[in-house]
N, C-alpha and C. Protein backbone atom coordinates (compact mmCIF):
# COMPACT_ATOMS: atom_id res chain seq x y z
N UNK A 1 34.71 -171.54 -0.95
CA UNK A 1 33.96 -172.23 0.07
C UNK A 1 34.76 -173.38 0.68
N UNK A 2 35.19 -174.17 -0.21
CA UNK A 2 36.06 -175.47 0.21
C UNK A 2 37.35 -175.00 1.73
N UNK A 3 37.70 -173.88 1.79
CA UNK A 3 38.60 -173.79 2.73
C UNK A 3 37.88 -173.93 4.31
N UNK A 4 36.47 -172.92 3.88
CA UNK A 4 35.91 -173.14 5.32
C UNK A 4 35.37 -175.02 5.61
N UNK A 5 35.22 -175.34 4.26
CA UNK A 5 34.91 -176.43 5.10
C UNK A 5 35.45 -177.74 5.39
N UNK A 6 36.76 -177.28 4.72
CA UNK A 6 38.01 -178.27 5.50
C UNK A 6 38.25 -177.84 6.50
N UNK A 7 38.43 -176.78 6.85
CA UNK A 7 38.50 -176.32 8.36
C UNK A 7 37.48 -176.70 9.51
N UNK A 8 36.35 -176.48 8.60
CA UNK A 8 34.65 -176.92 9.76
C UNK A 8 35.42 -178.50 10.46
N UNK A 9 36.15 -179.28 8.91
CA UNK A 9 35.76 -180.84 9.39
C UNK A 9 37.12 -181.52 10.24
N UNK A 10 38.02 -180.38 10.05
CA UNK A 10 39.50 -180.95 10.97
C UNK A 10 39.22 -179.94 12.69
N UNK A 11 38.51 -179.29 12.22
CA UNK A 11 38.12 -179.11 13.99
C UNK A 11 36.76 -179.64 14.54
N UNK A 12 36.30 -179.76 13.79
CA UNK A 12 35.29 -181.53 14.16
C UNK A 12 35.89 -182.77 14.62
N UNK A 13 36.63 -182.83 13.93
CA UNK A 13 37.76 -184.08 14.36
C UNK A 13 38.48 -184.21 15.43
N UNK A 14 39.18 -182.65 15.39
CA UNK A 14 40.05 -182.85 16.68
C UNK A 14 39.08 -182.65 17.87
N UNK A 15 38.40 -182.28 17.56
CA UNK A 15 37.16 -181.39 18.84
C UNK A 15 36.62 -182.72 19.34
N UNK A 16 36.71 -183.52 18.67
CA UNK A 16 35.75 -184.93 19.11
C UNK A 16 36.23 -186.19 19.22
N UNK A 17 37.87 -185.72 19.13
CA UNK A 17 38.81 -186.79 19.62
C UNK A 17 39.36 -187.92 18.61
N UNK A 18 38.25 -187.38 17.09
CA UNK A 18 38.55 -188.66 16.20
C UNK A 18 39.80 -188.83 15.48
N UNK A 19 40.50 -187.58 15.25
CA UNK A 19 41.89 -187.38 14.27
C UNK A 19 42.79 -188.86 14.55
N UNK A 20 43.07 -188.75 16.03
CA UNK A 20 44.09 -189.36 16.32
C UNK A 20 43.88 -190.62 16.15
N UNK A 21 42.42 -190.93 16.03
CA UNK A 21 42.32 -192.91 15.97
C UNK A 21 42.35 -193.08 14.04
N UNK A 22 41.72 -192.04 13.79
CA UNK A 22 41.67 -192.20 12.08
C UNK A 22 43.24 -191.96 11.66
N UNK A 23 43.02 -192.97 10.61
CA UNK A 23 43.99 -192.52 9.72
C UNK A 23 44.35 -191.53 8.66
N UNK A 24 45.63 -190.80 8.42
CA UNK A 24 45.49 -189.95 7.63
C UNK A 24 44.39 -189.46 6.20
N UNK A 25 44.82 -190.65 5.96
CA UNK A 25 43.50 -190.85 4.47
C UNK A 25 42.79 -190.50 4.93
N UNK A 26 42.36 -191.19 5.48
CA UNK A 26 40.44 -191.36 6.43
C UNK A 26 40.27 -189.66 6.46
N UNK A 27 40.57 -189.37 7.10
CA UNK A 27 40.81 -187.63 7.67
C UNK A 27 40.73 -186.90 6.27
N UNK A 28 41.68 -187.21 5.89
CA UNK A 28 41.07 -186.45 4.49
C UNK A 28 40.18 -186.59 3.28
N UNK A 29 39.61 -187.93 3.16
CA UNK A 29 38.32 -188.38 3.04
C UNK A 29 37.47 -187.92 3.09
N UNK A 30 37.41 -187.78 4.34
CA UNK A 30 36.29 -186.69 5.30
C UNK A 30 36.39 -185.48 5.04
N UNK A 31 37.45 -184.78 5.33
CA UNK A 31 37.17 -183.42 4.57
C UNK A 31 37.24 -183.20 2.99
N UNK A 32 37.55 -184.03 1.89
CA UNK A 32 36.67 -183.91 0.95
C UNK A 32 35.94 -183.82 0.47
N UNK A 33 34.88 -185.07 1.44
CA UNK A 33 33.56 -184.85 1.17
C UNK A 33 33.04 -184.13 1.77
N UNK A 34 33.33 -183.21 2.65
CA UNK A 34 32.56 -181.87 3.51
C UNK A 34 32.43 -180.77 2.68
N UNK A 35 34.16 -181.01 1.91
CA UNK A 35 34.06 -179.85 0.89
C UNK A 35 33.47 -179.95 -0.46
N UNK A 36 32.87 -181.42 -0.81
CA UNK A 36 32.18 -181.67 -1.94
C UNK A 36 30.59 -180.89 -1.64
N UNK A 37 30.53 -181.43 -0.29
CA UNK A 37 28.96 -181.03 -0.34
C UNK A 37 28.25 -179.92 0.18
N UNK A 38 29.47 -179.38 0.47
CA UNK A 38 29.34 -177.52 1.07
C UNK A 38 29.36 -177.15 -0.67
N UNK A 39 30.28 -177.44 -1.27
CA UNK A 39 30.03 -176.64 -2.71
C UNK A 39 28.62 -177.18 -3.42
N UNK A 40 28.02 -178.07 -3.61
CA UNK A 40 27.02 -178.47 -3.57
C UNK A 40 26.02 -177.74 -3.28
N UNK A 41 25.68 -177.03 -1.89
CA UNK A 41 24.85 -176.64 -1.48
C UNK A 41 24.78 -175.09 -1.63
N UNK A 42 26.48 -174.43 -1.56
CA UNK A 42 26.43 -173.08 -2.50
C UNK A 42 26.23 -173.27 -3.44
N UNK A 43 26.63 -174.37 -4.22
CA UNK A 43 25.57 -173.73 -5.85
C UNK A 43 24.17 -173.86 -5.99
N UNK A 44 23.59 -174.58 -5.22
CA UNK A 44 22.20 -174.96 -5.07
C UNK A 44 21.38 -173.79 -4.86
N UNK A 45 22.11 -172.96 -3.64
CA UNK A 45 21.33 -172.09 -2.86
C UNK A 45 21.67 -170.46 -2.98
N UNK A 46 22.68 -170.79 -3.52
CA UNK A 46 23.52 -169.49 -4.13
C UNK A 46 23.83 -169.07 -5.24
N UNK A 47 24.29 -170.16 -5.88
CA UNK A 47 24.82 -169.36 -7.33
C UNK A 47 23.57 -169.56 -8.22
N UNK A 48 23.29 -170.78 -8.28
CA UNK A 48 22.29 -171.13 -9.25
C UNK A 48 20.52 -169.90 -9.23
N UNK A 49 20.43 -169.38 -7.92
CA UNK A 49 19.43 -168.26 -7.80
C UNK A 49 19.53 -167.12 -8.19
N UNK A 50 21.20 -166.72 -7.97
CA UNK A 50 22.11 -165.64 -8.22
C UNK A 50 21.96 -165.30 -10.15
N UNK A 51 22.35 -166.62 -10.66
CA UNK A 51 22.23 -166.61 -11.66
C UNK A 51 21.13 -165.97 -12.67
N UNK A 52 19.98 -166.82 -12.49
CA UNK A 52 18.73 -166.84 -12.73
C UNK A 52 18.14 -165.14 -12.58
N UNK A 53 18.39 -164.33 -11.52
CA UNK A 53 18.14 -163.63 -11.33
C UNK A 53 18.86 -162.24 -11.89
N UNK A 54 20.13 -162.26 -12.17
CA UNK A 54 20.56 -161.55 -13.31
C UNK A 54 20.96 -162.29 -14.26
N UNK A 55 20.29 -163.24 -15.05
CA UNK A 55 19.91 -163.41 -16.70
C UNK A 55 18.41 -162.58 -16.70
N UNK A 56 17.60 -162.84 -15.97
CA UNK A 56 16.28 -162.00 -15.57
C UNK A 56 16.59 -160.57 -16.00
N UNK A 57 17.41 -160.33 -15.58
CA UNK A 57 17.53 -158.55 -14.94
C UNK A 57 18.35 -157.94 -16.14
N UNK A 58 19.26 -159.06 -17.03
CA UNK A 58 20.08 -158.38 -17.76
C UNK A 58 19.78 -158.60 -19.23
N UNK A 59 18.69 -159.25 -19.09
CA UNK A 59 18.48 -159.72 -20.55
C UNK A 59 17.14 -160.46 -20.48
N UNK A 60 16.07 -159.11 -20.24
CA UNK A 60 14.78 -159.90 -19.50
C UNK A 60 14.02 -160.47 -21.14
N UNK A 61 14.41 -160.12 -22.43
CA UNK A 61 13.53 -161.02 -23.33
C UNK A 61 14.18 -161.84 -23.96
N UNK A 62 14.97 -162.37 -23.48
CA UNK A 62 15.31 -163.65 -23.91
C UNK A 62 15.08 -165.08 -23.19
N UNK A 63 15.09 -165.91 -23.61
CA UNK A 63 14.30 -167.25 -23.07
C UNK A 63 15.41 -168.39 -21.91
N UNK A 64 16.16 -167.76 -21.06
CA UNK A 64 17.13 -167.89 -19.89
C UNK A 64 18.25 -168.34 -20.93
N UNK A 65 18.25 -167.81 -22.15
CA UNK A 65 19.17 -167.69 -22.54
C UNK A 65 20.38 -168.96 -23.27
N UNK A 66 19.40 -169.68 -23.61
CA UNK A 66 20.14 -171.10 -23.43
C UNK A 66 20.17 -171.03 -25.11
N UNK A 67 21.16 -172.15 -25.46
CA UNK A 67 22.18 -172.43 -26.91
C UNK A 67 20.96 -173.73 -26.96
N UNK A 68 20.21 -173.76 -28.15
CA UNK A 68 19.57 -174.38 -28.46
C UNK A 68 20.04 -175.72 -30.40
N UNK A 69 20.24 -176.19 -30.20
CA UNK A 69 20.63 -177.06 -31.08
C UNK A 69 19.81 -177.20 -32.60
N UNK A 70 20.01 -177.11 -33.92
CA UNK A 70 19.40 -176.86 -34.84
C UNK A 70 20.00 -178.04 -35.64
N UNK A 71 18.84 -178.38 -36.31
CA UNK A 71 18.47 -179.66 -37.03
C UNK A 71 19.40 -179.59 -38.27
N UNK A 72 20.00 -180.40 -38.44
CA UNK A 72 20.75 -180.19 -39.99
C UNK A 72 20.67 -181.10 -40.96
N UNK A 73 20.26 -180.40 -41.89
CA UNK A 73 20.05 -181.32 -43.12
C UNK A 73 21.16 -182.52 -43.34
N UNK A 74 20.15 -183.80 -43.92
CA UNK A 74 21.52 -184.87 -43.93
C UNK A 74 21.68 -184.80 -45.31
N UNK A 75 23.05 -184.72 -45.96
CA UNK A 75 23.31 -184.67 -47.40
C UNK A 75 22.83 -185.72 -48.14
N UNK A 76 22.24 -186.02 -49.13
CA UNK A 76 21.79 -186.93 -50.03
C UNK A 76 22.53 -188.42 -49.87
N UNK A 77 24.11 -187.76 -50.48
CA UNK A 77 24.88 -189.24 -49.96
C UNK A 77 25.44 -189.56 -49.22
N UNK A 78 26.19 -190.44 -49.01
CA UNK A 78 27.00 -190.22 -47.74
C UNK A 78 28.65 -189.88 -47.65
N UNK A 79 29.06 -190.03 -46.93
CA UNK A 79 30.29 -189.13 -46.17
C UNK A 79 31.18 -189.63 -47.19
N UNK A 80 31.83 -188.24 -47.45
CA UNK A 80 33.17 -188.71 -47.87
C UNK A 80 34.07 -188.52 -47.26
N UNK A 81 34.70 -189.97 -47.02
CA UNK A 81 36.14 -190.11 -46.38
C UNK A 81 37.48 -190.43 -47.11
């Protein structure tokens, strides 16, 4: 995803005249965070549904499948170091 949307934000830029007054950084600033929050929004809207929907499909009796943590006895005394 990140390629399209460094691309979306450097022809935003040039398209709107801003490249040339910003500074390099700046410019790429900006398309970092375009590409932070485009991936953001594919996992939101994409993967994370994607997901859900074959753990569903591939393993419909289990409980979404998650690693659940188990209580462990504490030994009488304590640690040997």
């Amino acid at each position: 995803m990140h390629p399209f949307a460094l691309r979306l934000v450097r022809e935003a830029l040039l398209r709107l005249g801003l490249a040339p007054a910003l500074h390099p950084w700046a410019g790429m600033a900006l398309m970092l965070a375009g590409s932070a929050a485009a991936a953001l929004v594919v996992h939101r809207l994409v993967e994370r549904p994607l997901t859900r929907a074959l753990r569903r499909r591939l393993d419909p009796g289990a409980p979404q499948n998650r690693v659940r943590a188990v209580p462990a006895p504490v030994p009488p005394r304590g640690r040997e170091d």
